[in-house]
N, C-alpha and C. Protein backbone atom coordinates (compact mmCIF):
# COMPACT_ATOMS: atom_id res chain seq x y z
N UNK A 1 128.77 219.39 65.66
CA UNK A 1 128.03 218.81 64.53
C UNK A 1 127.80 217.32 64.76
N UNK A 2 128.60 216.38 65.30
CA UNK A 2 128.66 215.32 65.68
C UNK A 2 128.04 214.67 66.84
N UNK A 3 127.28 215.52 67.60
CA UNK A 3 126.44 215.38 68.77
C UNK A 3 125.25 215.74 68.40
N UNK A 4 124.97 216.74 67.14
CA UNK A 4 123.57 216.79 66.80
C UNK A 4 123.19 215.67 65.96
N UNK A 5 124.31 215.23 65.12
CA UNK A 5 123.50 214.12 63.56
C UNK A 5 124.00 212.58 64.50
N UNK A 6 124.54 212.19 65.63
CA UNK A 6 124.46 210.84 66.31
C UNK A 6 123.64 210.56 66.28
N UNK A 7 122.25 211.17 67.28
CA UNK A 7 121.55 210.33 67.79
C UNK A 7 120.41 209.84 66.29
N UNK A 8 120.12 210.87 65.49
CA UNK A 8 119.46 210.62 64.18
C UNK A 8 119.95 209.63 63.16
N UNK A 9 121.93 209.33 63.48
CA UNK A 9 122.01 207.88 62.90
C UNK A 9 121.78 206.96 63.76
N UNK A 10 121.92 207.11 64.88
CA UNK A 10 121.79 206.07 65.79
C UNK A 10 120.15 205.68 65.44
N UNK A 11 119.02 206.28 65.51
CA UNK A 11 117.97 206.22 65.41
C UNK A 11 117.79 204.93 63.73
N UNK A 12 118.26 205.62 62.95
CA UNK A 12 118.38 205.08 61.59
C UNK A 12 119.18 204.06 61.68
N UNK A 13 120.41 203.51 62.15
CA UNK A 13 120.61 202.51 62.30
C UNK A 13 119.90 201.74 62.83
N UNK A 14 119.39 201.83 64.32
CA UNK A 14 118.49 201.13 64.87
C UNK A 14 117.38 200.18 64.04
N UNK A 15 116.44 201.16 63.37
CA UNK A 15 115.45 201.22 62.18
C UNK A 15 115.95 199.90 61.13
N UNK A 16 117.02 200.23 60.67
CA UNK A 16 117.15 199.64 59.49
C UNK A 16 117.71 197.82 60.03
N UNK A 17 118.74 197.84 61.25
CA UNK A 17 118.85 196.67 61.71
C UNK A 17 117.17 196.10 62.19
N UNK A 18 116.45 196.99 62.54
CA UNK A 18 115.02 196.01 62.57
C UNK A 18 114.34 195.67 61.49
N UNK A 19 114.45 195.95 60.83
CA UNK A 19 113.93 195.55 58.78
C UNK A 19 114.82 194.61 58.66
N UNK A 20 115.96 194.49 58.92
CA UNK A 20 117.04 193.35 58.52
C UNK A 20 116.59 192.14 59.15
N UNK A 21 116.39 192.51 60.54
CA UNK A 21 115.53 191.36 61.55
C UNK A 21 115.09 190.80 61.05
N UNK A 22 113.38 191.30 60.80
CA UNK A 22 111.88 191.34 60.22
C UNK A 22 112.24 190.50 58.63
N UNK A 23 113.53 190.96 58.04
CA UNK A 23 113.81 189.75 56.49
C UNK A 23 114.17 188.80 56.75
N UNK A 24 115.18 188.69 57.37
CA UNK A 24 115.80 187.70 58.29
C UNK A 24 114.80 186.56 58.76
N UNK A 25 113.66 186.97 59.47
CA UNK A 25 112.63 186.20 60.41
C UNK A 25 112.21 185.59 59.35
N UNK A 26 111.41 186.34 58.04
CA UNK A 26 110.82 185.71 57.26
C UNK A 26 111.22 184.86 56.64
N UNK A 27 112.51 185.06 56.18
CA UNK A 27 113.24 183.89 54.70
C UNK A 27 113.55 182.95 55.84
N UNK A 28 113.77 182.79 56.71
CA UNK A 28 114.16 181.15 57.66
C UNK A 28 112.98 180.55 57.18
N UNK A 29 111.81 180.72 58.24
CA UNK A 29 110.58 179.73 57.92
C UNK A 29 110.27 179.28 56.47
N UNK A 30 110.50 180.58 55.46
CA UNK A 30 109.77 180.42 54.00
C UNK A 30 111.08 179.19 53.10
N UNK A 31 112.10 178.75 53.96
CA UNK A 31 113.43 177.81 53.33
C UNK A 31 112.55 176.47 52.95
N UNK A 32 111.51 175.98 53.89
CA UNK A 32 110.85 175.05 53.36
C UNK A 32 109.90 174.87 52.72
N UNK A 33 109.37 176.23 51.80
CA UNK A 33 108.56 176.29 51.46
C UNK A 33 109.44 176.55 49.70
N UNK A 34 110.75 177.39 49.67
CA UNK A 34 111.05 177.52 49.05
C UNK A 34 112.61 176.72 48.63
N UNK A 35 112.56 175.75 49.43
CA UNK A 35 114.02 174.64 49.06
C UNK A 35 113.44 174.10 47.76
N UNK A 36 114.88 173.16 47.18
CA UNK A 36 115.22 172.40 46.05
C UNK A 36 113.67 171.39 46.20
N UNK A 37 113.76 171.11 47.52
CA UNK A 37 113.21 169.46 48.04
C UNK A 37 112.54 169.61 49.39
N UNK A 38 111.10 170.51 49.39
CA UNK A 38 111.09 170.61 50.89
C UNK A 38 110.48 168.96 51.75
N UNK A 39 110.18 167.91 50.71
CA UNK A 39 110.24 166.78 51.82
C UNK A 39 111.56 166.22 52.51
N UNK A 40 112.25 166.75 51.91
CA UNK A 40 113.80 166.20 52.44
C UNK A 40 114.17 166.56 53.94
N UNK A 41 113.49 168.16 54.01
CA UNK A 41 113.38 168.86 55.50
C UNK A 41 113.17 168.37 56.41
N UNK A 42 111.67 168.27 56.14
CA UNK A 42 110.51 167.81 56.87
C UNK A 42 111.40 166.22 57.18
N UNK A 43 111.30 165.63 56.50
CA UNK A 43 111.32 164.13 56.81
C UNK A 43 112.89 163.62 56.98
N UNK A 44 113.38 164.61 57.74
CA UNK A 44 114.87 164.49 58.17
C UNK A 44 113.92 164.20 60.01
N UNK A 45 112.77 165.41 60.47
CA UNK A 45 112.96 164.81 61.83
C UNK A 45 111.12 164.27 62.06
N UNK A 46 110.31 164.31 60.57
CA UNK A 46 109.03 163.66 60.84
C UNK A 46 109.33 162.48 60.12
N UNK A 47 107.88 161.70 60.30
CA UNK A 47 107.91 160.01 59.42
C UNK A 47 106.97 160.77 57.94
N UNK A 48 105.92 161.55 58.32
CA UNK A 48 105.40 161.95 56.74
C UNK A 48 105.56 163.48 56.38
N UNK A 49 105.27 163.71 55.41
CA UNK A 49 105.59 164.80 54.54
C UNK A 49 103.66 164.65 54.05
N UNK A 50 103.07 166.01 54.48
CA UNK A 50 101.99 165.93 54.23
C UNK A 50 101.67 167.31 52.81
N UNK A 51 100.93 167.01 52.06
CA UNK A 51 100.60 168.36 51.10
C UNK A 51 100.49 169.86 51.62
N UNK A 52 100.81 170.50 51.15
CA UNK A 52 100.82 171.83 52.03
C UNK A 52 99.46 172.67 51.40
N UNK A 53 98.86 171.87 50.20
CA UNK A 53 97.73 172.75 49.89
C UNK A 53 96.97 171.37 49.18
N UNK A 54 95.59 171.26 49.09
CA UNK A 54 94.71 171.14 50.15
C UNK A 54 95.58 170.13 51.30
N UNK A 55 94.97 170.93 52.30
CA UNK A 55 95.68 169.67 53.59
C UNK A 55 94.76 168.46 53.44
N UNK A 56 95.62 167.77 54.19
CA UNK A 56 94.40 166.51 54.40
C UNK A 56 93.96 166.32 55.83
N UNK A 57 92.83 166.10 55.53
CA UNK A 57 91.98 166.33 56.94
C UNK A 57 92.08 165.88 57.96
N UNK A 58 91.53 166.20 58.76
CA UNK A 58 92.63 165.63 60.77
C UNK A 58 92.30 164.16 60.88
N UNK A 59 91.10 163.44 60.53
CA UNK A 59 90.60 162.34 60.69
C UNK A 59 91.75 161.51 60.03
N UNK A 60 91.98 161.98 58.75
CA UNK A 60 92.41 161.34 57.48
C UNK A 60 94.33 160.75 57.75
N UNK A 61 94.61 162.38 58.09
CA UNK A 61 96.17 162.27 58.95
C UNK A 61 96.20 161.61 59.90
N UNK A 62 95.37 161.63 61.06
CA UNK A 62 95.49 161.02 62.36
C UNK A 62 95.78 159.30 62.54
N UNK A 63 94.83 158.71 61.17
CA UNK A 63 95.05 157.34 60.90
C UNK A 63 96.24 156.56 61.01
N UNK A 64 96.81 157.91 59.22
CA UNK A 64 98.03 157.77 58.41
C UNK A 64 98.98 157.51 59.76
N UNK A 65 99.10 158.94 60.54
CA UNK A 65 99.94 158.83 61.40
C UNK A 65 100.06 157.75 62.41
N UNK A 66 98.83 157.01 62.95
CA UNK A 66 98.83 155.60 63.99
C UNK A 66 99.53 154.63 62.88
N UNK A 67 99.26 154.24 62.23
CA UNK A 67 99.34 153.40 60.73
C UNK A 67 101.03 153.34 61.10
N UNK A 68 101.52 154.57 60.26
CA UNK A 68 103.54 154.78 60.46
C UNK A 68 103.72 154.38 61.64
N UNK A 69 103.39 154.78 63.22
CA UNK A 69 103.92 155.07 64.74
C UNK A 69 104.27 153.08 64.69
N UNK A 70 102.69 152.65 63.99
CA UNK A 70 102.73 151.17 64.58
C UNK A 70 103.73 150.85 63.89
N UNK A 71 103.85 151.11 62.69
CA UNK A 71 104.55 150.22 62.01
C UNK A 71 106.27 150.18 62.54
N UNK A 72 106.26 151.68 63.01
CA UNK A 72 107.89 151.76 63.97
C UNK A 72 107.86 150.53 64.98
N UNK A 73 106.91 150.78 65.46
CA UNK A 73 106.69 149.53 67.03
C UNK A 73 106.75 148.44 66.31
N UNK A 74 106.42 148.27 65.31
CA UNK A 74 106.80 146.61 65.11
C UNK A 74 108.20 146.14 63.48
N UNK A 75 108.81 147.24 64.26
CA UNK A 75 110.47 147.02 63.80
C UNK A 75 110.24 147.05 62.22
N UNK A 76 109.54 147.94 61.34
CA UNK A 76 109.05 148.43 60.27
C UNK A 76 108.94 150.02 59.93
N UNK A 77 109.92 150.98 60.65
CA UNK A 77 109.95 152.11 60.55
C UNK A 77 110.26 152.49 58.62
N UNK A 78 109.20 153.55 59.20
CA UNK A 78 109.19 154.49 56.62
C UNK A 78 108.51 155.34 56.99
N UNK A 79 109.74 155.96 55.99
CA UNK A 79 108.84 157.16 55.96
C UNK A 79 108.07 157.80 54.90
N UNK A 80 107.11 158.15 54.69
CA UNK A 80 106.34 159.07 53.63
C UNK A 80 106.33 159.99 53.22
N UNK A 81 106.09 160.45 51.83
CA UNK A 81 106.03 161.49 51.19
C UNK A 81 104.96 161.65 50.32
N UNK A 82 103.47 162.45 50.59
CA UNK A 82 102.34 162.82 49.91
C UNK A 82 102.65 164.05 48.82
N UNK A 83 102.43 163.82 47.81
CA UNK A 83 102.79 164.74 46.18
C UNK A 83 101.77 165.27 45.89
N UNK A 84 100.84 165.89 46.10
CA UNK A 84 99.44 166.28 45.72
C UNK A 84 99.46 167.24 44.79
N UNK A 85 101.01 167.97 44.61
CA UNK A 85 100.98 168.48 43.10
C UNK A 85 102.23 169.33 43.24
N UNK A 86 102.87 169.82 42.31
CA UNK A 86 104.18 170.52 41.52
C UNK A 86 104.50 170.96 42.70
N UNK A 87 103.85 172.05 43.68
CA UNK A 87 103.82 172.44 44.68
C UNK A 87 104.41 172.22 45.72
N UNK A 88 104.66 170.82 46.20
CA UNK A 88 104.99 170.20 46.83
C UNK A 88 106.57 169.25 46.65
N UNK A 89 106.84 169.87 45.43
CA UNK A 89 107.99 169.58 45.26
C UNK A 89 109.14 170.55 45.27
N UNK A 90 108.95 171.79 45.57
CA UNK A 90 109.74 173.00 45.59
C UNK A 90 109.91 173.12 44.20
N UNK A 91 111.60 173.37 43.84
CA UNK A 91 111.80 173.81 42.33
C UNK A 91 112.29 172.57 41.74
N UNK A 92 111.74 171.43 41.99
CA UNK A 92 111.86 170.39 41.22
C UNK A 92 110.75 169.72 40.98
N UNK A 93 109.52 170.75 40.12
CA UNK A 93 108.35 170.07 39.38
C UNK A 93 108.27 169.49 38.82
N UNK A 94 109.97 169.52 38.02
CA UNK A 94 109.79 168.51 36.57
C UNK A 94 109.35 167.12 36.98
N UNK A 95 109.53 166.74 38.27
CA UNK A 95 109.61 165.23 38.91
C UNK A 95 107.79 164.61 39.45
N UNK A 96 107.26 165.80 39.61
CA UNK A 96 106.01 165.59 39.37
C UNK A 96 105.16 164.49 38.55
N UNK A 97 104.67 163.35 39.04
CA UNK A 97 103.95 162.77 38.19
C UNK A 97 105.09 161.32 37.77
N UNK A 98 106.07 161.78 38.52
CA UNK A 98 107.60 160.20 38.32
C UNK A 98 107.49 160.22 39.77
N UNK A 99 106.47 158.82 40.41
CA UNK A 99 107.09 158.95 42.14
C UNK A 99 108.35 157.93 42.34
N UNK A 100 108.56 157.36 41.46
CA UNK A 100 109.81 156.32 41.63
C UNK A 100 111.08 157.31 41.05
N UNK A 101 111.29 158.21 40.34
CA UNK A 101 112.06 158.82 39.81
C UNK A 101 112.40 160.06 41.14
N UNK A 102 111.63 160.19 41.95
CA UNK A 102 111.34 161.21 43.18
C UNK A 102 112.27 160.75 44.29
N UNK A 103 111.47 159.80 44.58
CA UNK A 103 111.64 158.30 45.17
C UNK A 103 113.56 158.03 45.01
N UNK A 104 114.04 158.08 44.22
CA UNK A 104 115.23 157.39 44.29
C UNK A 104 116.09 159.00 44.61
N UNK A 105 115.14 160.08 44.20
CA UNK A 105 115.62 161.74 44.50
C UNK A 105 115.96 162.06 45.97
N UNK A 106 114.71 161.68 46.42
CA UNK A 106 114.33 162.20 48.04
C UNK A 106 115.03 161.09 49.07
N UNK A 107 115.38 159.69 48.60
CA UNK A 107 116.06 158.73 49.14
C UNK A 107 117.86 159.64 49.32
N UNK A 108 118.34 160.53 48.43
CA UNK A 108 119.99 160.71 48.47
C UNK A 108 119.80 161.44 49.60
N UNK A 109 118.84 162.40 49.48
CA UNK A 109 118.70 163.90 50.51
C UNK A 109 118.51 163.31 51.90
N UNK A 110 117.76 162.03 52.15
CA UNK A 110 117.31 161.63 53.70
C UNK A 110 118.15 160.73 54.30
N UNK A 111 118.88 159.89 53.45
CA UNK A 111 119.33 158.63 53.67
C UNK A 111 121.25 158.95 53.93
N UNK A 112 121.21 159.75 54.37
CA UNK A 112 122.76 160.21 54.10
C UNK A 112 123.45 159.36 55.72
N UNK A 113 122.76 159.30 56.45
CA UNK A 113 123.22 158.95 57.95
C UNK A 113 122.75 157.34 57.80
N UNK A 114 122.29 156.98 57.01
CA UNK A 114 122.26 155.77 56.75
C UNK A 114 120.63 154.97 56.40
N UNK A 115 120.77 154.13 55.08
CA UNK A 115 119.68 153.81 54.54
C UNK A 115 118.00 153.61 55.42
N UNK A 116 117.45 154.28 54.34
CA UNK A 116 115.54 154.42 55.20
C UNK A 116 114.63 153.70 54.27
N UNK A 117 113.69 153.33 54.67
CA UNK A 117 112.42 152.62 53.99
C UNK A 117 111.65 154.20 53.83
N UNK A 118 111.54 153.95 52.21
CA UNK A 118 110.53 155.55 52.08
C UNK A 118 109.63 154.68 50.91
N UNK A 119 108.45 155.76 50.93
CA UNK A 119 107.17 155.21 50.25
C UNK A 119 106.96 156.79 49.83
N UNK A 120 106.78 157.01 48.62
CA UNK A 120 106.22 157.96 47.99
C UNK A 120 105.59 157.96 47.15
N UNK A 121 103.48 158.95 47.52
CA UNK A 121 102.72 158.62 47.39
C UNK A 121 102.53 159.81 46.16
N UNK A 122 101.93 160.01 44.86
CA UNK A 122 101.51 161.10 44.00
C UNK A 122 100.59 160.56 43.34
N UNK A 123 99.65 160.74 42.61
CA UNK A 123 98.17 160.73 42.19
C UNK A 123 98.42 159.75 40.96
N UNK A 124 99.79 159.72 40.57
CA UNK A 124 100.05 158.53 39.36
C UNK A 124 100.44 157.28 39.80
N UNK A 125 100.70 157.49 41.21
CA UNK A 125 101.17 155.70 41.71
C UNK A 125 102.47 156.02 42.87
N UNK A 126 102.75 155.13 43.10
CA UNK A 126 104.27 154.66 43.91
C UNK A 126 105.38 154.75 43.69
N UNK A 127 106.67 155.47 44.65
CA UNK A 127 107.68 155.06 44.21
C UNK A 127 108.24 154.68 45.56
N UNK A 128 109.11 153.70 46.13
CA UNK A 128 109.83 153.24 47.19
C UNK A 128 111.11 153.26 46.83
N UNK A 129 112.00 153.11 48.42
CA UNK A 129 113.63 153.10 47.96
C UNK A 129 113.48 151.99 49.61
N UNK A 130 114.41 151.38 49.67
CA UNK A 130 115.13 151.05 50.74
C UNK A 130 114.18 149.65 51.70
N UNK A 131 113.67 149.04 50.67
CA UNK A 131 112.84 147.62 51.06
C UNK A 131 113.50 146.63 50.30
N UNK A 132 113.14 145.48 51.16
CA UNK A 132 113.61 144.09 51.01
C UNK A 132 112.75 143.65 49.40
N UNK A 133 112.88 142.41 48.59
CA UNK A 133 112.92 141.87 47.55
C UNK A 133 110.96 141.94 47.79
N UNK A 134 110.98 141.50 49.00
CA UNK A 134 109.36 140.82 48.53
C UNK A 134 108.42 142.47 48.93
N UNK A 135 109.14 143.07 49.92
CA UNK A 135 108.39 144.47 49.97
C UNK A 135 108.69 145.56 48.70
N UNK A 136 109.10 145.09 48.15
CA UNK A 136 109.23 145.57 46.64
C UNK A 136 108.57 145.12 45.68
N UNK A 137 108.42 143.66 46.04
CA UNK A 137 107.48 143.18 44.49
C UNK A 137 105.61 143.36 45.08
N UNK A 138 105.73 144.06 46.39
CA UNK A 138 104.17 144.43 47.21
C UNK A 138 103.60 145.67 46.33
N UNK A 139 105.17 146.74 46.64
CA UNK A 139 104.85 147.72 46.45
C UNK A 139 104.47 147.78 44.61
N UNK A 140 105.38 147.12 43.75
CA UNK A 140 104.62 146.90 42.74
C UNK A 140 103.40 146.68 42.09
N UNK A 141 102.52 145.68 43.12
CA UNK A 141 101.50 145.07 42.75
C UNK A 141 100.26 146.27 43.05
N UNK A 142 100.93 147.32 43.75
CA UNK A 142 99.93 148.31 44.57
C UNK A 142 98.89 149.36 43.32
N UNK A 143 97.64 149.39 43.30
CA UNK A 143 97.01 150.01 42.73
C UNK A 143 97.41 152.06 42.85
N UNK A 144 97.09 152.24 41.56
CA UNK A 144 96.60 153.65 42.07
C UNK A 144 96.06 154.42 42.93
N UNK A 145 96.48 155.25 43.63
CA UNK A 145 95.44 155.86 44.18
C UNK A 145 93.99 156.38 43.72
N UNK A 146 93.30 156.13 44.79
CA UNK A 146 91.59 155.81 44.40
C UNK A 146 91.04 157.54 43.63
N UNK A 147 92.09 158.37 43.96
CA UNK A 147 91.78 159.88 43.56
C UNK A 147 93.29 160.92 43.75
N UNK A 148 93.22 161.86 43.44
CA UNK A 148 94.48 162.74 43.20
C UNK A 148 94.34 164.05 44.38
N UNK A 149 93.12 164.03 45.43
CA UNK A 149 92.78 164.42 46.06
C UNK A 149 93.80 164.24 47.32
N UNK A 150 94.06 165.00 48.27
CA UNK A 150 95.45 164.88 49.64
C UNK A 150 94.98 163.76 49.99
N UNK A 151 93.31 163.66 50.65
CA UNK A 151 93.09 162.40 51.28
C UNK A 151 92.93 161.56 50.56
N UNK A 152 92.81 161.39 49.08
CA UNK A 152 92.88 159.99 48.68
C UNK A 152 94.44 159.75 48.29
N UNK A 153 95.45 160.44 48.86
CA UNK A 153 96.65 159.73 48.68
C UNK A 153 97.06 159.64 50.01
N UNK A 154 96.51 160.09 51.16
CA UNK A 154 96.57 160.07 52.79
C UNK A 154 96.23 158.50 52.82
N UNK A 155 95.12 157.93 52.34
CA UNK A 155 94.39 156.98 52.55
C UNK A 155 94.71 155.62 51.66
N UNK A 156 95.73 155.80 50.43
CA UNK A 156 96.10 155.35 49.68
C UNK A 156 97.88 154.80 50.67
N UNK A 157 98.30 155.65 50.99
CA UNK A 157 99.45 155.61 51.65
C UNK A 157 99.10 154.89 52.72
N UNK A 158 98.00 154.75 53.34
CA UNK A 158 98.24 154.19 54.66
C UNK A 158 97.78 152.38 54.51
N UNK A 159 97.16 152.28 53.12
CA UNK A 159 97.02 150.88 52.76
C UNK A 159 98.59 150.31 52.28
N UNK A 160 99.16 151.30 51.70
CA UNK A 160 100.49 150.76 51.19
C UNK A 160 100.91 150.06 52.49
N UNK A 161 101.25 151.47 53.13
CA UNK A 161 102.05 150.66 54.57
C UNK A 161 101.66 149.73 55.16
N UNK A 162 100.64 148.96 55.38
CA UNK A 162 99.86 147.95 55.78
C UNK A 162 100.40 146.87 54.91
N UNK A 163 100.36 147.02 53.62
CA UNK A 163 101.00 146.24 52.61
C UNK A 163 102.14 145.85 52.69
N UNK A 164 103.07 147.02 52.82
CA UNK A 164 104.81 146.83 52.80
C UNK A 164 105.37 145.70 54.41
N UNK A 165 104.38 146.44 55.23
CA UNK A 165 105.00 145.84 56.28
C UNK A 165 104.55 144.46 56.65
N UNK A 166 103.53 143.78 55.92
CA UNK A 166 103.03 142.69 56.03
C UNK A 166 103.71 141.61 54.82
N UNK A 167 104.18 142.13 54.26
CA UNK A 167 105.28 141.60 53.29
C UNK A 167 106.52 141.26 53.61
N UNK A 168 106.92 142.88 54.61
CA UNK A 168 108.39 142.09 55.09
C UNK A 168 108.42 141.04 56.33
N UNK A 169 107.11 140.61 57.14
CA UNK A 169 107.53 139.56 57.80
C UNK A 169 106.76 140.71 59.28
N UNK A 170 106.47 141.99 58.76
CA UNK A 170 105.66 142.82 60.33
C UNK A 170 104.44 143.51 60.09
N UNK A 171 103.17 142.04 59.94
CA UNK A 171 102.34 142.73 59.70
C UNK A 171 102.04 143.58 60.85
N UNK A 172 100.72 144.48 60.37
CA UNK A 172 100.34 145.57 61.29
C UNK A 172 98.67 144.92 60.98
N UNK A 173 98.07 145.14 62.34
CA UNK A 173 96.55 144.55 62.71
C UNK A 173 95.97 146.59 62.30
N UNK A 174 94.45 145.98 62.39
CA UNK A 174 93.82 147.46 62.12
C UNK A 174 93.98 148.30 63.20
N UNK A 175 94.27 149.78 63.08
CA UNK A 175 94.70 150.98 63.47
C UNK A 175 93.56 152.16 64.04
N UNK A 176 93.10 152.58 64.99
CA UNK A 176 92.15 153.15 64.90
C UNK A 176 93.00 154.53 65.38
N UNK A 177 92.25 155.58 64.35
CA UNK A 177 92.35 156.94 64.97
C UNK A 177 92.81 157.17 66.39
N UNK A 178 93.99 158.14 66.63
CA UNK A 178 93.91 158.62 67.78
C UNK A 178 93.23 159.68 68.55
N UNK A 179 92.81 159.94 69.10
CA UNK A 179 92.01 161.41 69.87
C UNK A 179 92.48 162.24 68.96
N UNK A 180 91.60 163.23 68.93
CA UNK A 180 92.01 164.82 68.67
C UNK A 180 93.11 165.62 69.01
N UNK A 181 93.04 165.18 70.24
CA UNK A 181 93.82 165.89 71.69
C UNK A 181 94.85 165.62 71.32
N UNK A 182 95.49 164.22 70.78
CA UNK A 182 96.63 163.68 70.86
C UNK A 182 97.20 164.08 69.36
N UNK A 183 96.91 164.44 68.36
CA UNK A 183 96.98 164.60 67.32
C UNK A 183 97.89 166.10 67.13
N UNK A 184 99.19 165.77 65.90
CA UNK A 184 100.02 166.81 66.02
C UNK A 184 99.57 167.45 64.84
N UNK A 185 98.99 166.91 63.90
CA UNK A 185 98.83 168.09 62.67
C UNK A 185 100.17 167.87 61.89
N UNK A 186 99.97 167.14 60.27
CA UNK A 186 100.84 167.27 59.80
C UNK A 186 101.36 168.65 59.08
N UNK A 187 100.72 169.56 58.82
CA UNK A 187 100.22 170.97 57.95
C UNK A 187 100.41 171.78 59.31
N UNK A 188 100.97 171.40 60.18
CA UNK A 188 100.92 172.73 60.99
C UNK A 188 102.31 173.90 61.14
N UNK A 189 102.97 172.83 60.44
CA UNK A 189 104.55 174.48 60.14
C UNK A 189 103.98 175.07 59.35
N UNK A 190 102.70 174.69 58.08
CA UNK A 190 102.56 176.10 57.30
C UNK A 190 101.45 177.33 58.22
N UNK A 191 100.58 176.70 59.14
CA UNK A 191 99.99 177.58 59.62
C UNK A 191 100.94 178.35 60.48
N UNK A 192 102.21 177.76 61.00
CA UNK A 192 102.96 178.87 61.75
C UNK A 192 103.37 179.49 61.06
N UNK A 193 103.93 178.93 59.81
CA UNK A 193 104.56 180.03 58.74
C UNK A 193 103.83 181.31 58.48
N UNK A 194 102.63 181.12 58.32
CA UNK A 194 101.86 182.09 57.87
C UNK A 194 101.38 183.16 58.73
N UNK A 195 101.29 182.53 60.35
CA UNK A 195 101.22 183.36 60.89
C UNK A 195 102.46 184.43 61.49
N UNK A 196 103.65 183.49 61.62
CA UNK A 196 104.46 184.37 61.96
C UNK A 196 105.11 185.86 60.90
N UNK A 197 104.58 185.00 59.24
CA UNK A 197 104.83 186.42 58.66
C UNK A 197 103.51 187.16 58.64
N UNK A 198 102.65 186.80 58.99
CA UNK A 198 101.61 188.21 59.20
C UNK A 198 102.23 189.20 60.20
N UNK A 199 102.59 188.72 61.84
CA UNK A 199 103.00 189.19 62.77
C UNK A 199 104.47 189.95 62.11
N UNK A 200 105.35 189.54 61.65
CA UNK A 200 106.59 190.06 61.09
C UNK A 200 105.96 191.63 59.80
N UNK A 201 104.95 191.02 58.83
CA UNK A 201 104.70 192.19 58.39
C UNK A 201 104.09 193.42 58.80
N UNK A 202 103.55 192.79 60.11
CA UNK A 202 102.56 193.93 60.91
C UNK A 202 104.04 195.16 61.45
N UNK A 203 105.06 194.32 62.30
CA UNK A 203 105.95 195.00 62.68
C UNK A 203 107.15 195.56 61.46
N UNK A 204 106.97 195.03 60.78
CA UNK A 204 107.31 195.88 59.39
C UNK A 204 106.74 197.47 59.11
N UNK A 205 105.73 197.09 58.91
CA UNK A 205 104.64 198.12 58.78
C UNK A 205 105.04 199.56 60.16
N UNK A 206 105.03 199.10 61.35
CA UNK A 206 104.98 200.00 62.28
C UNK A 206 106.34 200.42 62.13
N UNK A 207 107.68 199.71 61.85
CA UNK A 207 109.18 200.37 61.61
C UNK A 207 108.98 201.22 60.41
N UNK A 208 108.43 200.67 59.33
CA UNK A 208 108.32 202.07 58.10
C UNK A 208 107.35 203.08 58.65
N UNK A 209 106.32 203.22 59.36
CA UNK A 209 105.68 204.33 59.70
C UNK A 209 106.31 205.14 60.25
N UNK A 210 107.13 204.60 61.21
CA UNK A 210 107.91 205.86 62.57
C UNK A 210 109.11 205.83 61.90
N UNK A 211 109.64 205.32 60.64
CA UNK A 211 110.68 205.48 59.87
C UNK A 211 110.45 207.13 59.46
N UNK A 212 108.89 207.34 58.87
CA UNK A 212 108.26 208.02 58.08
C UNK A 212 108.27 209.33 58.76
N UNK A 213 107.65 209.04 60.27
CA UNK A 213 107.59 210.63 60.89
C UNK A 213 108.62 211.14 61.25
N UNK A 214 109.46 209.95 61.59
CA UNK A 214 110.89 210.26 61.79
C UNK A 214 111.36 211.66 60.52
N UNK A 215 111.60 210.98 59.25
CA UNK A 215 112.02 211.75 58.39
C UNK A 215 111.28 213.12 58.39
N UNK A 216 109.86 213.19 58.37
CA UNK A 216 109.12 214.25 58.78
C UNK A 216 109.34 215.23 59.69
């Protein structure tokens, strides 16, 4: 009896450790989509945290991004955080629409290995943590963003930084776009995200089918 029903658990075990896989695969990637704080993630090993819906456009990022790189090169490293809506804050929406209240949030989560210059950008204004007296009374003086749109807080952010760092004593001269070529895409973990769970549900799909004839 034990040589006929093996190989049919063996089969079914098999099966079911690949569905475990296939959940497994998915909930890793979807952690930053579905954390407390997914800029905290991100901007543990990037300089910005870009909107995950509408993106902002390659021209628009590519700037932002020369804008931060320089400002590292001239002993002015910050990092950013774009808010383009609730969305973007995981399960802490309530903070939506407070970027200084965010701002002093997303400063505990990044700053643990030791204090960072952060600038966080949302459609109501500014919030910073971790600047000197006069790059603080900059960031004060700083207007709204020109629109609530990704790129008008892409483009809004990258005047700040121009601002902050010319305040503390490192200005930054004008920045031109880098190539295409050279360009990493801030929005590009969600296109992997998305694709790798298409690919994960496809092979989902084919383990419940031959699950199916199996039982058949």
């Amino acid at each position: 009896m034990r040589s006929a029903l093996s190989p049919r658990l063996g089969a079914r075990t098999l099966q079911r450790l690949g569905v475990a896989s296939l959940v497994a695969l998915l909930l890793v990637p979807a952690t930053a989509l579905a954390d407390a704080d997914p800029a905290s993630d991100v901007l543990l090993g990037e300089s910005v945290f870009y909107p995950y819906t509408p993106r902002v456009s390659v021209a628009v990022e590519q700037v932002l991004d020369a804008e931060v790189a320089t400002a590292a090169k001239r002993q002015f490293p910050i990092k950013v955080a774009l808010i383009a809506s609730p969305v973007d804050l995981g399960a802490i929406p309530a903070l939506y629409g407070k970027p200084q209240q965010y701002a002093d949030f997303l400063d505990q989560e990044i700053s643990f290995t030791g204090k960072q210059r952060l600038l966080v950008v949302m459609p109501s204004g500014f919030g910073v943590q971790g600047l000197g007296p006069a790059a603080t009374r900059a960031a004060a003086s700083l207007g709204k963003p020109s629109g609530a749109s990704s790129d008008a807080l892409a483009r809004a952010a990258t005047v700040a930084v121009a601002r902050l760092a010319a305040a503390s004593g490192h200005p930054i001269a004008g920045v031109a776009a880098p190539s295409s070529a050279s360009s990493g895409g801030g929005s590009s973990p969600l296109v992997l995200l998305v694709i790798v769970i298409l690919v994960a549900a496809a092979a989902a799909g084919a383990v419940i089918a031959v699950r199916r004839r199996a039982t058949r």
